[in-house]
N, C-alpha and C. Protein backbone atom coordinates (compact mmCIF):
# COMPACT_ATOMS: atom_id res chain seq x y z
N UNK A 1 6.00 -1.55 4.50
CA UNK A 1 6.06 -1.28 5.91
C UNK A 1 6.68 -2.49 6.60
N UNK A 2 7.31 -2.15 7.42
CA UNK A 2 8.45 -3.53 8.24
C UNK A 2 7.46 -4.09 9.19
N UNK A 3 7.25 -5.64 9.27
CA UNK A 3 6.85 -5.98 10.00
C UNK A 3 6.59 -6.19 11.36
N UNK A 4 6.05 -6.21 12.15
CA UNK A 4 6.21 -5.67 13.70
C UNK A 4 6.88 -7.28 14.28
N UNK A 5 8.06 -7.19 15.25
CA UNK A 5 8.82 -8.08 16.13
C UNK A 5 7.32 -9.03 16.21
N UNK A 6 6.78 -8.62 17.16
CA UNK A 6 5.77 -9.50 17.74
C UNK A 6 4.47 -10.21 16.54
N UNK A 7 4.42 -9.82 15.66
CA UNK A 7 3.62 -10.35 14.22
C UNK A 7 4.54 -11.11 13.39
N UNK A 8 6.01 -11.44 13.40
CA UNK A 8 6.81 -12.19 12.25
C UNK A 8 6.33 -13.75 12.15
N UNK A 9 5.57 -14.07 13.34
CA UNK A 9 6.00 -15.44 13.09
C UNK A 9 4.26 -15.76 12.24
N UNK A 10 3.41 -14.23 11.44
CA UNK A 10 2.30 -14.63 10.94
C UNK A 10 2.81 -15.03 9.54
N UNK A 11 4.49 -14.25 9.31
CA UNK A 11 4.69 -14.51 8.06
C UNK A 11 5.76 -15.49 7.43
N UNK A 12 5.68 -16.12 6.55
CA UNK A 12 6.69 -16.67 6.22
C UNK A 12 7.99 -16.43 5.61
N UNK A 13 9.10 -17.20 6.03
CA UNK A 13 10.65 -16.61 5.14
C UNK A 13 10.38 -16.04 4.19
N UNK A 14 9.72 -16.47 2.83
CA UNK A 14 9.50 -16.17 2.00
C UNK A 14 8.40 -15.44 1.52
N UNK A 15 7.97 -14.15 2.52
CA UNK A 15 6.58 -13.35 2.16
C UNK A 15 7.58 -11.90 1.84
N UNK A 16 8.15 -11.92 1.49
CA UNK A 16 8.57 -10.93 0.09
C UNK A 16 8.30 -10.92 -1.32
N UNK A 17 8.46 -12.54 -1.69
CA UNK A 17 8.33 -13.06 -2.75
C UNK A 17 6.90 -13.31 -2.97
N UNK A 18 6.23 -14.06 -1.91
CA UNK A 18 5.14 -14.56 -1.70
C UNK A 18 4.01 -13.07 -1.84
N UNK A 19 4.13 -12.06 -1.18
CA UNK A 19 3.48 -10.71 -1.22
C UNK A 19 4.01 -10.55 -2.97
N UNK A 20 4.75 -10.13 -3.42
CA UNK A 20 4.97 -9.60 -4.66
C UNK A 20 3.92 -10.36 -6.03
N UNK A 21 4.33 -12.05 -5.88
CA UNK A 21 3.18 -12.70 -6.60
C UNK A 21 2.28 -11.95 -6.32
N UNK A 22 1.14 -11.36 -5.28
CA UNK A 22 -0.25 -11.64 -4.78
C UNK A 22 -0.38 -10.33 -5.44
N UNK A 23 0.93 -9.08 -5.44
CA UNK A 23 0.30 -7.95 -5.80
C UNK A 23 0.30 -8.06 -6.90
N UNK A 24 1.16 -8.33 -7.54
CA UNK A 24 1.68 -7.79 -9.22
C UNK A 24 1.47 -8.95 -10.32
N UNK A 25 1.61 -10.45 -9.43
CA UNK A 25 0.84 -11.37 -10.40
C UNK A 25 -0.62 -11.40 -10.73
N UNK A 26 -1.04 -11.79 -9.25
CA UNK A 26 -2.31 -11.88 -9.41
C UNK A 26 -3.14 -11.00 -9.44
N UNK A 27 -2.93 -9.82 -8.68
CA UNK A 27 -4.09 -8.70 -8.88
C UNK A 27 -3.17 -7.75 -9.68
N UNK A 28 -2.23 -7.70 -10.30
CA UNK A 28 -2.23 -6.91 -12.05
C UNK A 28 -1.76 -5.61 -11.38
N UNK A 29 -1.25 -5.56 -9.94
CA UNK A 29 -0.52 -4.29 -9.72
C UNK A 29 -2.05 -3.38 -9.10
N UNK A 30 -3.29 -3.75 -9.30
CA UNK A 30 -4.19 -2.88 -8.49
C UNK A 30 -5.07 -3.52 -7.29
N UNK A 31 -5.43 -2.88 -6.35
CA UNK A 31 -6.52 -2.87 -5.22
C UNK A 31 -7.43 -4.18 -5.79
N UNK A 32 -7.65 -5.18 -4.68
CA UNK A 32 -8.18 -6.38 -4.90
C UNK A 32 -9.75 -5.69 -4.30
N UNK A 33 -9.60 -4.36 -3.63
CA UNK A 33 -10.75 -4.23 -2.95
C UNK A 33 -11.24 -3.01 -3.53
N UNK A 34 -10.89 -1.97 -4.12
CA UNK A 34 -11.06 -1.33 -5.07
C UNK A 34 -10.87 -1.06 -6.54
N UNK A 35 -9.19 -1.08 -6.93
CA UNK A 35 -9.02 -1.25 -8.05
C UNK A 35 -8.02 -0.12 -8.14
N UNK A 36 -7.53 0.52 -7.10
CA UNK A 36 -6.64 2.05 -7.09
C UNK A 36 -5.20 0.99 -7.93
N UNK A 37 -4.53 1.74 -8.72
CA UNK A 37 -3.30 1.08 -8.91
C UNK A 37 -2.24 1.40 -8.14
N UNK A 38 -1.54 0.59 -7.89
CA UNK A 38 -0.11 0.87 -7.65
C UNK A 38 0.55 1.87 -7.94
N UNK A 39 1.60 2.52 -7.22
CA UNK A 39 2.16 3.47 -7.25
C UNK A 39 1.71 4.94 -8.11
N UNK A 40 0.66 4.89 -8.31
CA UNK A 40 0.02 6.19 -9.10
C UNK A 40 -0.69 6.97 -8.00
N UNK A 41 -0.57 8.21 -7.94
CA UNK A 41 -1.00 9.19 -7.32
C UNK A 41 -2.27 9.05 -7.52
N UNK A 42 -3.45 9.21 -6.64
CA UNK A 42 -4.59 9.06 -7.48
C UNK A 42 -5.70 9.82 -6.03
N UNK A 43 -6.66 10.48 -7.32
CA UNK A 43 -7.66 11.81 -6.85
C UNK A 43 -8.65 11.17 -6.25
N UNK A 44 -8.81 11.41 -4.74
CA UNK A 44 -9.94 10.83 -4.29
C UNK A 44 -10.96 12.01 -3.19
N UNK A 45 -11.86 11.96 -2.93
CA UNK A 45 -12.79 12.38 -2.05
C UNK A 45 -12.43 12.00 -0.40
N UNK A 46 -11.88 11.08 -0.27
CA UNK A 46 -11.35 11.03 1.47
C UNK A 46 -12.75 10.15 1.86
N UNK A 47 -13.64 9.78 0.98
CA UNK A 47 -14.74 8.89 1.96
C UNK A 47 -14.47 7.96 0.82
N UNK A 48 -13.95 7.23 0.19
CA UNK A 48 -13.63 5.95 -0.75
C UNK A 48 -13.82 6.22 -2.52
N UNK A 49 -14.24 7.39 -2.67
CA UNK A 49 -14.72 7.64 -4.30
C UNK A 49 -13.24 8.16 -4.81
N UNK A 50 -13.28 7.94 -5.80
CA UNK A 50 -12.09 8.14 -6.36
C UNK A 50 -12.28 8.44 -7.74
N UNK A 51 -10.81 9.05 -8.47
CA UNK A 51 -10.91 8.99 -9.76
C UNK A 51 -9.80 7.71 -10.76
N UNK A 52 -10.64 7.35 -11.09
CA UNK A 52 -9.79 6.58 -12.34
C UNK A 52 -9.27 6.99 -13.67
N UNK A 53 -8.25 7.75 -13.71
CA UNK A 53 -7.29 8.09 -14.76
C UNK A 53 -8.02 7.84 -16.33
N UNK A 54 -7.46 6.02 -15.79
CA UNK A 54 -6.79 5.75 -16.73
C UNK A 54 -8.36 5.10 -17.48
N UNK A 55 -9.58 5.01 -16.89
CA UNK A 55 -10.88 5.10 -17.52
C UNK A 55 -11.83 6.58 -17.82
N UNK A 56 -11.03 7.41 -17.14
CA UNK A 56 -12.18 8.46 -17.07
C UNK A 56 -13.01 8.87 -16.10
N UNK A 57 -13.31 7.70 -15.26
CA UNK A 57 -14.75 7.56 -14.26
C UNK A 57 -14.58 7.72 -12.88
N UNK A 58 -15.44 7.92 -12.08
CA UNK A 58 -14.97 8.16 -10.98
C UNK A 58 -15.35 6.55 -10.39
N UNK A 59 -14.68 6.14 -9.02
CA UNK A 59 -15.28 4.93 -8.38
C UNK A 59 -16.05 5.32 -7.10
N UNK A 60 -16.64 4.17 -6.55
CA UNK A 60 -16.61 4.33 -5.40
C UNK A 60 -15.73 3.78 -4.39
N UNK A 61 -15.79 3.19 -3.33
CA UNK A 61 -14.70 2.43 -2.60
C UNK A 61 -14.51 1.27 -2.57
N UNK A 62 -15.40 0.40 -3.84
CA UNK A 62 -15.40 -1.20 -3.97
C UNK A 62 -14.80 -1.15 -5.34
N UNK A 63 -14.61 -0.17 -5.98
CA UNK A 63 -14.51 0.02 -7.15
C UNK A 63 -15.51 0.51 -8.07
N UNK A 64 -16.46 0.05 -7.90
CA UNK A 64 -17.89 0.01 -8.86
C UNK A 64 -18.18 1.91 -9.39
N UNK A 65 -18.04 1.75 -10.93
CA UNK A 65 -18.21 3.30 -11.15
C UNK A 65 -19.70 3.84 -10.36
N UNK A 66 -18.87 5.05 -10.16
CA UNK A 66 -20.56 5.70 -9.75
C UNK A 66 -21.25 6.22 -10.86
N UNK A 67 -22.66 5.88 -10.64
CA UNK A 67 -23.68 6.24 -10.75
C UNK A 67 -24.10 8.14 -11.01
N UNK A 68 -24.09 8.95 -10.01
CA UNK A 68 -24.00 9.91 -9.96
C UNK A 68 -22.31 10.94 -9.73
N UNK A 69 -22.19 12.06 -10.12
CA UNK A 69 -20.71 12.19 -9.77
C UNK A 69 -20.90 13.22 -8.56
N UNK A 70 -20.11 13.40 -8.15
CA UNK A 70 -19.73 14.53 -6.75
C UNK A 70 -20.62 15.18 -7.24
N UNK A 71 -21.23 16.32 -6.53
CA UNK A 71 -21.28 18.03 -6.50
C UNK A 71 -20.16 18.47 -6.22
N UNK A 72 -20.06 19.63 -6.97
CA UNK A 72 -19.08 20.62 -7.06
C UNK A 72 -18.30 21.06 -6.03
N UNK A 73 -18.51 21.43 -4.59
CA UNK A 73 -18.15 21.18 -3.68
C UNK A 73 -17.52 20.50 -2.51
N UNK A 74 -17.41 18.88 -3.30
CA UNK A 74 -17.02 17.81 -2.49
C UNK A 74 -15.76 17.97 -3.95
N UNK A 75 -15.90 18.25 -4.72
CA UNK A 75 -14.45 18.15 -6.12
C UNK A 75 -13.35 19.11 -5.70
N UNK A 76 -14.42 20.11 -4.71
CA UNK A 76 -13.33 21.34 -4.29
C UNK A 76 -12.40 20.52 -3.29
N UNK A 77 -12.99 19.63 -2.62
CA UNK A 77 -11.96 19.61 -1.34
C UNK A 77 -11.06 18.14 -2.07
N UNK A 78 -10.59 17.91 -3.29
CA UNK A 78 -10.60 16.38 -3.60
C UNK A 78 -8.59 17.01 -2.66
N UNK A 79 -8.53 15.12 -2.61
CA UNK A 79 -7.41 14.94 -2.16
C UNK A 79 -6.19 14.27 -2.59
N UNK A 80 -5.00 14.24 -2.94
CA UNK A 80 -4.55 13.22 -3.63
C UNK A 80 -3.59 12.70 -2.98
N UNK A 81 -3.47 10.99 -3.24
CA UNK A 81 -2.72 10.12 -2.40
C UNK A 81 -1.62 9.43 -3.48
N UNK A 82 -0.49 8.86 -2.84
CA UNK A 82 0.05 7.86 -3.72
C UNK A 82 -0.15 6.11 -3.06
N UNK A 83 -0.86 5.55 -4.32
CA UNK A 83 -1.50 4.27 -4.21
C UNK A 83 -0.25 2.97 -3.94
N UNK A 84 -0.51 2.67 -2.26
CA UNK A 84 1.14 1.56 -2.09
C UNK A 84 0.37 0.46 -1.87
N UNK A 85 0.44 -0.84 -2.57
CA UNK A 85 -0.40 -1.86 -2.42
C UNK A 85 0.31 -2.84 -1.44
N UNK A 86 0.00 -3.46 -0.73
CA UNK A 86 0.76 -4.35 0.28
C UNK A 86 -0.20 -5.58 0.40
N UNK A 87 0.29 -6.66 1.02
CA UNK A 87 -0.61 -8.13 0.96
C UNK A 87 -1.01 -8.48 2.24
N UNK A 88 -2.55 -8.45 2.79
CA UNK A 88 -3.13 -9.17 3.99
C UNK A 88 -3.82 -9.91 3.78
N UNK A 89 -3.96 -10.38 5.27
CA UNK A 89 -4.69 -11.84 5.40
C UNK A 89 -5.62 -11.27 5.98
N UNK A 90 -6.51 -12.75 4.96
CA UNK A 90 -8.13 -12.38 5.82
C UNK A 90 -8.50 -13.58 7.14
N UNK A 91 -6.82 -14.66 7.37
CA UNK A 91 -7.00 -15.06 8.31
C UNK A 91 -5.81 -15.25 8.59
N UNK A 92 -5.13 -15.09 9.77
CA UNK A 92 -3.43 -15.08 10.25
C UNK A 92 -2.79 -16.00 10.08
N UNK A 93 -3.50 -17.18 10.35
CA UNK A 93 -2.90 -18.83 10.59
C UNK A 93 -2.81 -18.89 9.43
N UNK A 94 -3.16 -18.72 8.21
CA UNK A 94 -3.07 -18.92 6.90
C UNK A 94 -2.37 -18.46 5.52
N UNK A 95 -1.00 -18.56 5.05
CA UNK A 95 -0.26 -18.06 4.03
C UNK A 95 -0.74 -18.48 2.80
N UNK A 96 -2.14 -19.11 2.45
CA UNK A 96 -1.76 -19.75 1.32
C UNK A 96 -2.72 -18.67 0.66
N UNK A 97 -2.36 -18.90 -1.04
CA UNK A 97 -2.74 -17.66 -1.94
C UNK A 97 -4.15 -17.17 -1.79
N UNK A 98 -5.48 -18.37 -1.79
CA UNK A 98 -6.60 -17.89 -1.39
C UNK A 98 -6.90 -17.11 -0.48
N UNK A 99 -6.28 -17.25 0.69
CA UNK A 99 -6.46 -16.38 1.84
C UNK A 99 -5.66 -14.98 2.07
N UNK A 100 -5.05 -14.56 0.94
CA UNK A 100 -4.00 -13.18 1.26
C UNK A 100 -5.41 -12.49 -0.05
N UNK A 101 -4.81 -11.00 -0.14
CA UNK A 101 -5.29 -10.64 -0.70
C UNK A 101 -4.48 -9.16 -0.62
N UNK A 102 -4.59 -8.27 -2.37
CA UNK A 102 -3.58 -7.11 -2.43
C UNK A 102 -4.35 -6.06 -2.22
N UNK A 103 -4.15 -5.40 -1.36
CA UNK A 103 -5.22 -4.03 -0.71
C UNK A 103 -4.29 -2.99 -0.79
N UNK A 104 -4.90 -1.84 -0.99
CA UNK A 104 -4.23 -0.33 -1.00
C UNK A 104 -4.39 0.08 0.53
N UNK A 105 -3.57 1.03 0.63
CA UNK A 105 -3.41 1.15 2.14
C UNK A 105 -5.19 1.30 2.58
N UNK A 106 -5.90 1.98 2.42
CA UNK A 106 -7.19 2.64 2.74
C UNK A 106 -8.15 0.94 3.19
N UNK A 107 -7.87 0.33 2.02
CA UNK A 107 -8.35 -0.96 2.27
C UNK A 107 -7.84 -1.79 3.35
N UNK A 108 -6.65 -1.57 2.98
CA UNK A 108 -5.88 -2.97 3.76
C UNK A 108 -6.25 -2.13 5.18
N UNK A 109 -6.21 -0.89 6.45
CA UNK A 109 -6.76 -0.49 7.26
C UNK A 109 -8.36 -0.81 7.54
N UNK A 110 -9.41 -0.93 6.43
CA UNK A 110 -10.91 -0.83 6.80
C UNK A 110 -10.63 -2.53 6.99
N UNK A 111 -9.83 -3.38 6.32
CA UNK A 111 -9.80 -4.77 6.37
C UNK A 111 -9.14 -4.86 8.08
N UNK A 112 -8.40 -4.52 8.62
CA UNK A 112 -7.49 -4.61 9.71
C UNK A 112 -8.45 -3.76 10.90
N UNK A 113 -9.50 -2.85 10.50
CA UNK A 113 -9.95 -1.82 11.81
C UNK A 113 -10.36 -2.75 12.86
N UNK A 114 -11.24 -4.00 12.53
CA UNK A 114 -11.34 -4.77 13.88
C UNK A 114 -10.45 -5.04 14.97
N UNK A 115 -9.49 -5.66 14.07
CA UNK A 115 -8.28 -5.91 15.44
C UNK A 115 -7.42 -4.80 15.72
N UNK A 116 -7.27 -3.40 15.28
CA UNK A 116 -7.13 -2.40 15.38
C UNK A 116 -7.56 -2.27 16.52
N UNK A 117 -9.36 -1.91 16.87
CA UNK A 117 -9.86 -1.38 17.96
C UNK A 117 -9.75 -2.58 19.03
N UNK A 118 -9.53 -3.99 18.34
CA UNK A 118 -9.51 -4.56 20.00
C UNK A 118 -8.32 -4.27 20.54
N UNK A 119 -6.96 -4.15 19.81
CA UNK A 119 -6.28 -3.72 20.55
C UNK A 119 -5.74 -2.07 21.59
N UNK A 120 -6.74 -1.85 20.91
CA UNK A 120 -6.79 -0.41 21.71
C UNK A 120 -7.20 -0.43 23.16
């Protein structure tokens, strides 16, 4: 997603490069906050549970397998997304690697809803 005029100066010349390390070096191409991978279509419930392929299991929205699985009824309505990982900060003033982190869209929004609603 292109960065907004009025947000460039949170990022640096080099946060193309700098984002790409954070997704694909360090977090291995998946959700730092769940674990959804990259570019894979992937089956979820619409409230954070999901399915993991490539284990079998379902998650919840931190990742952590669940415990119990859906009822039958919540499997009826499942939904499927394609997983685009992108790099935020958990503080603006700050580019350096500790402070970014690789979130799937769903995340990187519940991470961003604060300043979301203040600017509303």
């Amino acid at each position: 997603m292109p960065i907004r005029r009025e947000h460039r100066f949170f990022y640096p010349i080099d946060w193309p490069q700098l984002s790409a390390v954070i997704r694909f070096r360090r977090a291995g191409g998946r959700c730092e906050g769940c674990g959804r991978p990259h570019g894979h279509r992937v089956v979820h419930l619409g409230d954070g549970r999901w399915w993991d392929a490539a284990t079998g299991v379902w998650r919840d929205g931190r990742g952590k397998v669940l415990r119990s699985l859906p009822i039958t009824e919540e499997i009826a309505a499942v939904r499927m997304t394609k997983v685009v990982l992108a790099t935020a900060h958990r503080d603006t003033s700050d580019n350096t690697a500790s402070n970014l982190a690789a979130f799937c869209q769903r995340r990187h929004l519940l991470h961003d809803r604060p300043e979301h609603q203040r600017r509303r």
